[in-house]
C-alpha atoms as a PDB file:
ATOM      1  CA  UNK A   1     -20.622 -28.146   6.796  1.00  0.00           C
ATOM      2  CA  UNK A   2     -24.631 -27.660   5.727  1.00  0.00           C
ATOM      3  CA  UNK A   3     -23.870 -23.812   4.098  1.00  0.00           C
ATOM      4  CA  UNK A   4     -23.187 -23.695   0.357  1.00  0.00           C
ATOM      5  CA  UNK A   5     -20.884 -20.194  -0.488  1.00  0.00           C
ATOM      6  CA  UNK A   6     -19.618 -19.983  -3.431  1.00  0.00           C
ATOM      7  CA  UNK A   7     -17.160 -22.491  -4.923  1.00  0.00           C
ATOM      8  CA  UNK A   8     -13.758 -21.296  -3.761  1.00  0.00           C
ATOM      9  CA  UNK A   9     -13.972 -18.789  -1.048  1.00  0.00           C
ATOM     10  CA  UNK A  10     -13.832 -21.395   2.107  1.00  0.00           C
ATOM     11  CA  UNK A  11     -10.364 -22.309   0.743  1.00  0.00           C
ATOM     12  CA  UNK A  12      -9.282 -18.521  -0.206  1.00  0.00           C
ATOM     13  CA  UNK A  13     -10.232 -17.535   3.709  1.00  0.00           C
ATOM     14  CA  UNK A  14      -8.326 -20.363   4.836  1.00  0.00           C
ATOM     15  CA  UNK A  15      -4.734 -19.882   3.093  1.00  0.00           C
ATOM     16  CA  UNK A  16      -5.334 -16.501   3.729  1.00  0.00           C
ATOM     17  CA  UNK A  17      -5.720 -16.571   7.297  1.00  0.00           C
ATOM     18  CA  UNK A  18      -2.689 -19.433   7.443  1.00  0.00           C
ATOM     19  CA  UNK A  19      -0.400 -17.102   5.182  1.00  0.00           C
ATOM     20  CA  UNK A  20      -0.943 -14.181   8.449  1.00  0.00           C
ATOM     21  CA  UNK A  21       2.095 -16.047  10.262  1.00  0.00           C
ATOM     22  CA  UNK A  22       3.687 -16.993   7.165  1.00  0.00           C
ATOM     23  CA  UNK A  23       3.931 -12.692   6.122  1.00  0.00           C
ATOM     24  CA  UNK A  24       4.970 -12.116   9.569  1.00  0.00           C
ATOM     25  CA  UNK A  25       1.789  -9.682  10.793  1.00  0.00           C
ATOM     26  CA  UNK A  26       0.611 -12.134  13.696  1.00  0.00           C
ATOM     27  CA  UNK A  27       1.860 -13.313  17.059  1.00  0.00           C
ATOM     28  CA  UNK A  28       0.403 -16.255  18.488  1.00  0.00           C
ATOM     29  CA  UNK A  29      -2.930 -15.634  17.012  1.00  0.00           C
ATOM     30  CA  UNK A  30      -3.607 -12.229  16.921  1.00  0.00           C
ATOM     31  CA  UNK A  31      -5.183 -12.043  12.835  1.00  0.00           C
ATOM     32  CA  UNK A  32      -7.925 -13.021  11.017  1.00  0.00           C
ATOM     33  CA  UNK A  33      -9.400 -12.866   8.054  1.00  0.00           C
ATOM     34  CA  UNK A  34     -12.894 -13.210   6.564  1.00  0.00           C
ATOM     35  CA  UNK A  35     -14.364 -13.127   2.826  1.00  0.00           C
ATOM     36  CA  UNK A  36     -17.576 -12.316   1.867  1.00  0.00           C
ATOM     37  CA  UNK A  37     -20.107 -13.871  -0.794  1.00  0.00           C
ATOM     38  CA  UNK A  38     -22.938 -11.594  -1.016  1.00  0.00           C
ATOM     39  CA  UNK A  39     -25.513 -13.653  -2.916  1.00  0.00           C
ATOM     40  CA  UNK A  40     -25.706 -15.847  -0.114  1.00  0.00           C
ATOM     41  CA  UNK A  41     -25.640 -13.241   2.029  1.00  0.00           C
ATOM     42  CA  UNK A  42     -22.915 -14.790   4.455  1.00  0.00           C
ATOM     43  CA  UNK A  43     -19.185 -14.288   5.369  1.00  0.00           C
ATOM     44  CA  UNK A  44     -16.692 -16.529   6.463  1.00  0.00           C
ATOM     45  CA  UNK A  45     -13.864 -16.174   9.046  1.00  0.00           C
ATOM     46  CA  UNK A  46     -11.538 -17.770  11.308  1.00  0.00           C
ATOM     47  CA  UNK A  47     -12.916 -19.286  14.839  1.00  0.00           C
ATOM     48  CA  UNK A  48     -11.910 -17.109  17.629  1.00  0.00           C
ATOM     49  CA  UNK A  49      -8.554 -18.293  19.390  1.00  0.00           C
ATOM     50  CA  UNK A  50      -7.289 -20.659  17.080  1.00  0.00           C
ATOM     51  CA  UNK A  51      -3.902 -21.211  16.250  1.00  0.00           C
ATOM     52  CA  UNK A  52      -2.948 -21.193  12.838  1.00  0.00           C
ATOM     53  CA  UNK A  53      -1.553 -24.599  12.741  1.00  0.00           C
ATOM     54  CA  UNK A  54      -4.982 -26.097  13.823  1.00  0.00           C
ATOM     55  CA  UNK A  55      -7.039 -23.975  11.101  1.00  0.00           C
ATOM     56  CA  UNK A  56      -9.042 -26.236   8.637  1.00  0.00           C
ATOM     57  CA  UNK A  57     -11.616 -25.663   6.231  1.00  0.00           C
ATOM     58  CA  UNK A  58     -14.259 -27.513   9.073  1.00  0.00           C
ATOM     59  CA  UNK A  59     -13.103 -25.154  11.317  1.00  0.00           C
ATOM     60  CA  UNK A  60     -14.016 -21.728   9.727  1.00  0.00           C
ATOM     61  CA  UNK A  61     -17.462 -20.103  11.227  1.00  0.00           C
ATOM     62  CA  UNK A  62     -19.972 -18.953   8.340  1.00  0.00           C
ATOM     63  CA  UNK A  63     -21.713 -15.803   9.999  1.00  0.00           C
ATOM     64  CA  UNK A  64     -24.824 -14.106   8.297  1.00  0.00           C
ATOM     65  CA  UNK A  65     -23.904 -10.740   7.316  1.00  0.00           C
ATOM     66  CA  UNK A  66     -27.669  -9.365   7.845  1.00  0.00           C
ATOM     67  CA  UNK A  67     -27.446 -10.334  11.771  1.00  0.00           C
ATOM     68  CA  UNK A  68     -24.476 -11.942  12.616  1.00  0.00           C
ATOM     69  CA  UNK A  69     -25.750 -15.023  13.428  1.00  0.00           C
ATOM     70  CA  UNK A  70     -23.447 -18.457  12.912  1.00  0.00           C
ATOM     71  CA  UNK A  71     -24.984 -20.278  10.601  1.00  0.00           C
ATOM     72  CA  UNK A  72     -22.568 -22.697  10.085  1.00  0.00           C
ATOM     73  CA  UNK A  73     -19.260 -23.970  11.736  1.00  0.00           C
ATOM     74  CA  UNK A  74     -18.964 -25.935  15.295  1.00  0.00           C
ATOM     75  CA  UNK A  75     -16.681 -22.960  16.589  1.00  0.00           C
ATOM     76  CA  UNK A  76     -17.173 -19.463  18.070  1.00  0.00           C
ATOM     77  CA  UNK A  77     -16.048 -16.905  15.307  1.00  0.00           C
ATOM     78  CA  UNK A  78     -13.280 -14.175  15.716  1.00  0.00           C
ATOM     79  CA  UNK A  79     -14.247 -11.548  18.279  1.00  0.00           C
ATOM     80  CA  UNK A  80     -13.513  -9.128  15.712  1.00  0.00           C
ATOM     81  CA  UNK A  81     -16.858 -10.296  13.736  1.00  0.00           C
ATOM     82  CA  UNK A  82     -18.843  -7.818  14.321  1.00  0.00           C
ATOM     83  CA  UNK A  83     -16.448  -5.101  12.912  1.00  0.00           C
ATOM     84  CA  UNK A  84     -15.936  -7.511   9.901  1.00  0.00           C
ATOM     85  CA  UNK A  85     -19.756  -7.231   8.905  1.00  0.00           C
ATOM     86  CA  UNK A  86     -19.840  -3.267  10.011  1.00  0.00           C
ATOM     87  CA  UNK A  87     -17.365  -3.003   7.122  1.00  0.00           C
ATOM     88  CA  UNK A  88     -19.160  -5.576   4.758  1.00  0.00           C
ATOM     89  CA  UNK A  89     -22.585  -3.444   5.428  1.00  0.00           C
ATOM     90  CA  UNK A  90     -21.337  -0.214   4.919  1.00  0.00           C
ATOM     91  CA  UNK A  91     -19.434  -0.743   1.809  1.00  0.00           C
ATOM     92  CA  UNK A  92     -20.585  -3.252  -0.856  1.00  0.00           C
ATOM     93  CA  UNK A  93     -17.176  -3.260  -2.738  1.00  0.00           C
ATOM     94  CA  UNK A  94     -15.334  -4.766  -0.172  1.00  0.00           C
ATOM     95  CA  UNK A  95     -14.934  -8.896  -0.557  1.00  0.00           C
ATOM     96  CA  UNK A  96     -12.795  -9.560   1.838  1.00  0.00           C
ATOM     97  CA  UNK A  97     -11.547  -8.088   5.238  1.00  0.00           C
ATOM     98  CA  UNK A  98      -8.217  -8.838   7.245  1.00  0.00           C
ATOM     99  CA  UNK A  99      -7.221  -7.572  10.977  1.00  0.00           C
ATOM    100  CA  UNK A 100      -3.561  -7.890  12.364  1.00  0.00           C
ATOM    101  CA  UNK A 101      -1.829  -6.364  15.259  1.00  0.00           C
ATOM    102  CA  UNK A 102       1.141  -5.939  12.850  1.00  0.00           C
ATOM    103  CA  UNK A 103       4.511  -4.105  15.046  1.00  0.00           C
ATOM    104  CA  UNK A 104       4.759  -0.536  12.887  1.00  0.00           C
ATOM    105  CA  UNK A 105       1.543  -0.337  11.653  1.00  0.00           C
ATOM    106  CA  UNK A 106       0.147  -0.423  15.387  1.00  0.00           C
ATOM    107  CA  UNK A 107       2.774   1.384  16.242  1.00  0.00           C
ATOM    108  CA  UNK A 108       0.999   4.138  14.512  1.00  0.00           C
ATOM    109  CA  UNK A 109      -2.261   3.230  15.746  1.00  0.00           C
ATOM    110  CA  UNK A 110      -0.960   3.591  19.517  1.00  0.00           C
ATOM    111  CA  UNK A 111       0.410   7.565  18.627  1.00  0.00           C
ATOM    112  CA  UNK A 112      -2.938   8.230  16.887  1.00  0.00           C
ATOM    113  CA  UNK A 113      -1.404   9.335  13.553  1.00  0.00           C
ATOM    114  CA  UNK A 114      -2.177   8.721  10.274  1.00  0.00           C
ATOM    115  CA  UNK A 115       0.230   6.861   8.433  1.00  0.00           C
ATOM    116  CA  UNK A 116       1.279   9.459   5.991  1.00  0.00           C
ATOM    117  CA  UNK A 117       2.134   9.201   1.913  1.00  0.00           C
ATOM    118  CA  UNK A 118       5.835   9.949   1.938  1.00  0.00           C
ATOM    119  CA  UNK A 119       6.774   8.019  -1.378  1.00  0.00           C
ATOM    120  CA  UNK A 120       5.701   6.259  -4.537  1.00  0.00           C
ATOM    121  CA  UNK A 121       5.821   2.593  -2.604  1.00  0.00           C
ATOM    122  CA  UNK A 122       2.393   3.707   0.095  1.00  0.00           C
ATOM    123  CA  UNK A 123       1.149   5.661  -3.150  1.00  0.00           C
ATOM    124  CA  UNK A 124       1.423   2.757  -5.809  1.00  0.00           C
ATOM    125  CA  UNK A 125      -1.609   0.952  -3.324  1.00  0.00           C
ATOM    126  CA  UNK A 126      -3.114   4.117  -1.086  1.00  0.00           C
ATOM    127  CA  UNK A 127      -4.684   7.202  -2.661  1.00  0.00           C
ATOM    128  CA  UNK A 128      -3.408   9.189  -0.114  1.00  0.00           C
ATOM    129  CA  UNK A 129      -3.231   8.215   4.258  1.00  0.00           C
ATOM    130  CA  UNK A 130      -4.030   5.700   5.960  1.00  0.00           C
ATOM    131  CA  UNK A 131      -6.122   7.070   8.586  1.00  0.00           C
ATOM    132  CA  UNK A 132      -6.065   6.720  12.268  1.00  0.00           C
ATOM    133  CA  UNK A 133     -10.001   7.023  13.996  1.00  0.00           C
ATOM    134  CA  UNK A 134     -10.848   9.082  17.003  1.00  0.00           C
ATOM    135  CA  UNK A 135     -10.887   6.975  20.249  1.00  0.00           C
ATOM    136  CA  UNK A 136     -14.312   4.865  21.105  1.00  0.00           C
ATOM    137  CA  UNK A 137     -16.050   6.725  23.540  1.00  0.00           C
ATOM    138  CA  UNK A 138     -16.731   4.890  26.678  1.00  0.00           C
ATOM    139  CA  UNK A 139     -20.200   4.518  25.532  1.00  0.00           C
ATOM    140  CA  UNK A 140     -19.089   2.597  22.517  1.00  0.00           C
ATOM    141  CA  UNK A 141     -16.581   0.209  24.230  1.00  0.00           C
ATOM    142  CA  UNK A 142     -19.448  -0.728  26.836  1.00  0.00           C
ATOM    143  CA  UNK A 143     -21.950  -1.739  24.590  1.00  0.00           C
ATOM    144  CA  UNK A 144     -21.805  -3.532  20.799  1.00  0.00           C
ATOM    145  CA  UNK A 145     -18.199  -2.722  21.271  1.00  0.00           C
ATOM    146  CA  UNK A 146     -16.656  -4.897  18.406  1.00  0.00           C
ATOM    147  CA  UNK A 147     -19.903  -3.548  15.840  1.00  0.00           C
ATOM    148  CA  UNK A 148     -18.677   0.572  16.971  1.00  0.00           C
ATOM    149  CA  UNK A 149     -15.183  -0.499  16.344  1.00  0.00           C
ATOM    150  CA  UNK A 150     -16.226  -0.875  12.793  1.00  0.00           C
ATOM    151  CA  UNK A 151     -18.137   2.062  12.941  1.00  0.00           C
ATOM    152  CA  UNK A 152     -15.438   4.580  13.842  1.00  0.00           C
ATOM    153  CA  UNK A 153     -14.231   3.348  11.035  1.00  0.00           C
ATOM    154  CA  UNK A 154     -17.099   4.142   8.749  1.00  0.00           C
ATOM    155  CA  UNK A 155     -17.619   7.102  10.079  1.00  0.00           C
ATOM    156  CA  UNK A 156     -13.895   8.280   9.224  1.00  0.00           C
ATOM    157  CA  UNK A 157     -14.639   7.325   5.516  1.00  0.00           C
ATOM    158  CA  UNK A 158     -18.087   9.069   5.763  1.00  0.00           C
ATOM    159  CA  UNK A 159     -19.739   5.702   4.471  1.00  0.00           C
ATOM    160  CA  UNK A 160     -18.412   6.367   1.232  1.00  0.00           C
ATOM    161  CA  UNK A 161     -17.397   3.169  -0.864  1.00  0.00           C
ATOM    162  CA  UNK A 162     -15.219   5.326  -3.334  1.00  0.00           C
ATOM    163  CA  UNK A 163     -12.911   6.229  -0.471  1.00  0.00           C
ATOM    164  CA  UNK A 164     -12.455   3.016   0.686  1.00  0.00           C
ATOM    165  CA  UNK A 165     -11.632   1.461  -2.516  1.00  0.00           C
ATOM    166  CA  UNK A 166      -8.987   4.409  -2.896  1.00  0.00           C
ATOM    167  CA  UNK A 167      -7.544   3.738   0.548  1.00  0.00           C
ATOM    168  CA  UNK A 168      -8.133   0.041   1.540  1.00  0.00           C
ATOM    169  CA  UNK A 169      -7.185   0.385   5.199  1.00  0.00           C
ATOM    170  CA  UNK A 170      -7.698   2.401   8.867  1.00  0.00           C
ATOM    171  CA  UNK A 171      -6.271   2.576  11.687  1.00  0.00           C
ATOM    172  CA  UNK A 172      -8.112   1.795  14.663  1.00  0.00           C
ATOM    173  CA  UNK A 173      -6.931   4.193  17.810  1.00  0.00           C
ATOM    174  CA  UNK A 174      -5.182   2.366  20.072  1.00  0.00           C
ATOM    175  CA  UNK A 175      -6.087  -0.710  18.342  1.00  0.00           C
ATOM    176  CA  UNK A 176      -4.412  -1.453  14.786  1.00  0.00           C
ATOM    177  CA  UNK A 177      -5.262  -1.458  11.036  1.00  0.00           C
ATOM    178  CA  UNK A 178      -7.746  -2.957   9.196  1.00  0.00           C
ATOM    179  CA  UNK A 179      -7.520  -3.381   5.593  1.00  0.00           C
ATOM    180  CA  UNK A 180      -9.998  -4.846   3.396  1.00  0.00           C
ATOM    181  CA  UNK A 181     -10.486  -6.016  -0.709  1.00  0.00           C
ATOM    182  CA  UNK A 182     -12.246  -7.195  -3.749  1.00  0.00           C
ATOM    183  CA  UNK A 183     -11.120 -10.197  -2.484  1.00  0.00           C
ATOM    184  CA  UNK A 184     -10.101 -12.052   1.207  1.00  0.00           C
ATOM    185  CA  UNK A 185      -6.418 -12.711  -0.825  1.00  0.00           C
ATOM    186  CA  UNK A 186      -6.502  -9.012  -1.723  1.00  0.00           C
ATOM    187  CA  UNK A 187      -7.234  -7.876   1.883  1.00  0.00           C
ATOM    188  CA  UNK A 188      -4.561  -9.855   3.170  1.00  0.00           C
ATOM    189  CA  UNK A 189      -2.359  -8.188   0.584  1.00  0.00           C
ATOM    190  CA  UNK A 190      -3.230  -5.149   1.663  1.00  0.00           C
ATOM    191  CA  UNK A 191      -2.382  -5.657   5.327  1.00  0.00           C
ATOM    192  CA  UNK A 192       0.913  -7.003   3.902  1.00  0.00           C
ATOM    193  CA  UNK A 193       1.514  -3.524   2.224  1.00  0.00           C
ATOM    194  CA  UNK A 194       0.051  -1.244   5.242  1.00  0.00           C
ATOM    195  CA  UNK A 195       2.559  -2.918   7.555  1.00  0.00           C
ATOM    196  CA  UNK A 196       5.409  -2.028   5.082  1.00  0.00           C
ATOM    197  CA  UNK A 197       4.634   1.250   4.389  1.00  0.00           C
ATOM    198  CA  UNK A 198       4.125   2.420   8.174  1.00  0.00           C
ATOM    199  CA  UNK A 199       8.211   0.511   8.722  1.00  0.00           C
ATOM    200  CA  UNK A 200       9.775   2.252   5.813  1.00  0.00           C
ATOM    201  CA  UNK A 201       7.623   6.004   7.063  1.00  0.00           C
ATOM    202  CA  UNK A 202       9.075   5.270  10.676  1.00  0.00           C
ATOM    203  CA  UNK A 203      12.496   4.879   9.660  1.00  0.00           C
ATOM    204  CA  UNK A 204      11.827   8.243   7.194  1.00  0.00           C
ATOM    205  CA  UNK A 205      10.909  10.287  10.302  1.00  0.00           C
ATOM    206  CA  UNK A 206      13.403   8.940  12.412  1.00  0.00           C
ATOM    207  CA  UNK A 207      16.039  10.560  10.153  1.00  0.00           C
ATOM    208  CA  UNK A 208      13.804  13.746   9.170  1.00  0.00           C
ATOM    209  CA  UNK A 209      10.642  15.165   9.862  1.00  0.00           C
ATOM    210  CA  UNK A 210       9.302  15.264   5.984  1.00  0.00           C
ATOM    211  CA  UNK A 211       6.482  16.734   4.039  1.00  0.00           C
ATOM    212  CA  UNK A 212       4.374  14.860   1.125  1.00  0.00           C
ATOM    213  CA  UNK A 213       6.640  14.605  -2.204  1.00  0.00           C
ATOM    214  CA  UNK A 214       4.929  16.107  -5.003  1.00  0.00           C
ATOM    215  CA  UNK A 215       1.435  15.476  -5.794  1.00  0.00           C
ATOM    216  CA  UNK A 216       1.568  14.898  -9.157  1.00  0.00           C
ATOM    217  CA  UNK A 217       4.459  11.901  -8.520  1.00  0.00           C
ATOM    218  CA  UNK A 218       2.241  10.457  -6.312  1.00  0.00           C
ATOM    219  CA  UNK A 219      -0.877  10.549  -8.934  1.00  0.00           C
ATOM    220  CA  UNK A 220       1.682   9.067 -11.365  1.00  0.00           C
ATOM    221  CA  UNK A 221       2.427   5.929  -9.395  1.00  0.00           C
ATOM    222  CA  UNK A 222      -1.539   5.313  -8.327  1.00  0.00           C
ATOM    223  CA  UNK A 223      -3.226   5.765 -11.718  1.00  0.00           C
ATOM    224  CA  UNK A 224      -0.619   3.496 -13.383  1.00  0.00           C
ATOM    225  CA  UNK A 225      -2.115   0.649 -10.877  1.00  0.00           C
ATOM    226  CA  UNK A 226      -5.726   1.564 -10.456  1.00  0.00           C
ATOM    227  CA  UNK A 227      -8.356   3.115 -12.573  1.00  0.00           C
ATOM    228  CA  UNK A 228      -9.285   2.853 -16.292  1.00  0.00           C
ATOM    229  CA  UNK A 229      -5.435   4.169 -18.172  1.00  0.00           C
ATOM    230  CA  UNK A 230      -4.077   1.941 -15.868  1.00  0.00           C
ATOM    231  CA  UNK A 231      -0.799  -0.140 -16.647  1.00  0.00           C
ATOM    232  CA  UNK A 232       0.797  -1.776 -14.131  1.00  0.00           C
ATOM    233  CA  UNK A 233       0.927  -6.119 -14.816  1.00  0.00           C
ATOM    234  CA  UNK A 234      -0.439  -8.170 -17.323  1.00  0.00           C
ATOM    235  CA  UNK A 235      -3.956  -9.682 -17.401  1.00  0.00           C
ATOM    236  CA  UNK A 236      -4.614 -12.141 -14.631  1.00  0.00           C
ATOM    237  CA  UNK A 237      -4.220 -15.836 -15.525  1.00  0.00           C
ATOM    238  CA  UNK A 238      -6.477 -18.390 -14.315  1.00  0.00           C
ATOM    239  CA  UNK A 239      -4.791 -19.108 -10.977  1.00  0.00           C
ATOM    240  CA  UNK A 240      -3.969 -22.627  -9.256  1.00  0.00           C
ATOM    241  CA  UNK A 241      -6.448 -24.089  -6.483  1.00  0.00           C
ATOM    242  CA  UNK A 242      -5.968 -22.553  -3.210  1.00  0.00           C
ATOM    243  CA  UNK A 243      -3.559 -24.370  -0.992  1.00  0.00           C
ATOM    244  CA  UNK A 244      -2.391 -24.317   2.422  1.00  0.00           C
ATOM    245  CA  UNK A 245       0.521 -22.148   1.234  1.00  0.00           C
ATOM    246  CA  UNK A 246       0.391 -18.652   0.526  1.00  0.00           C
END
């Protein structure tokens, strides 16, 4: 390795991308994940094709979020690169980024639909849907088609970073979700919890078609977890060093 990024985040993209199998959102090795570190205006993320059980820390590609250039790493990157750095360009919150072909979630992707809010466990983490993007045009699947898969994205949040810190995830027509984070853990997290709430809303329209339960319980359950009165946890300890298990 010849890049420096900053101390820690090689070994938080690795056990994140290894814990993919472990959570159950990957087959074979459909699922990657990437972090960010801005100052040195790179990203890091898991070489295209690899099976988990091979990943090491010399085999994660460093990619320069300006261009997309590798800049470090002996291995093509994950084809989904260029959508990783779309989102990384378009909204500087974002720290880390994970993509899974997870069953329900692209379940939902497949019928086009939203995944909707239809209890306090998909509001305690989403401010509301998880949206599902028009379909690339033919135009955008011929050319920079992995970049305009990132876009359609954007474009559905209308480049705002407040709306993608509310809702951490999309669906990507025909495709699956994305989700994304402060952090390449929290991303990960996030596709853990967009996976479970599209199961438990399929099984809730399978026995009736619903609407929304009140707003205001919804509110409730989001502003305990997020924002400024929040109280959800304790304050964060100083965690272990990464390891190869989640």
């Amino acid at each position: 390795m010849t890049l420096t990024v900053r101390d820690g985040l090689r070994q938080e993209v690795l056990a994140a991308n290894l814990a993919i199998p472990q959570v159950g959102l990957a087959t074979l090795t459909w699922g990657n994940v990437s972090g960010v570190d801005r100052a040195a205006g790179v990203f890091v993320i898991k070489p295209s094709g690899v099976p988990y059980d091979d990943l090491s820390l010399d085999s994660l590609v460093t990619v320069r979020l300006a261009d997309g250039a590798v800049v470090d790493g002996d291995l093509r990157p994950s084809t989904d690169t260029e959508t990783h750095r779309c989102l990384y360009l378009a909204f500087p919150s974002i720290g880390g980024v994970t993509h899974t072909h997870s069953t329900h979630a692209v379940a939902f992707a497949q019928a086009r639909r939203d995944i909707p809010v239809l209890g306090t466990t998909h509001a305690d983490t989403f401010n509301g849907p998880i949206p599902c993007t028009p379909d690339l045009t033919a135009e955008q699947c011929a050319a920079d088609y992995e970049y305009n898969t990132g876009r359609v994205i954007v474009d559905l949040l209308k480049s705002d970073d407040r709306k993608a810190a509310e809702v951490p995830a999309a669906l990507v027509a025909n495709h699956g979700p994305f989700t994304w984070g402060a952090s390449a853990r929290k991303s990960l997290e996030h596709a853990i919890i967009c996976e479970a709430v599209a199961d438990i809303a399929i099984h809730t329209l399978a026995l009736i078609p619903t609407a929304p339960p009140p707003r205001h319980l919804l509110e409730r359950h989001y502003t305990r977890k997020h924002g400024p009165d929040a109280y959800y946890g304790n304050p964060e300890v100083t965690a272990p060093a990464p390891s190869r298990s989640w």
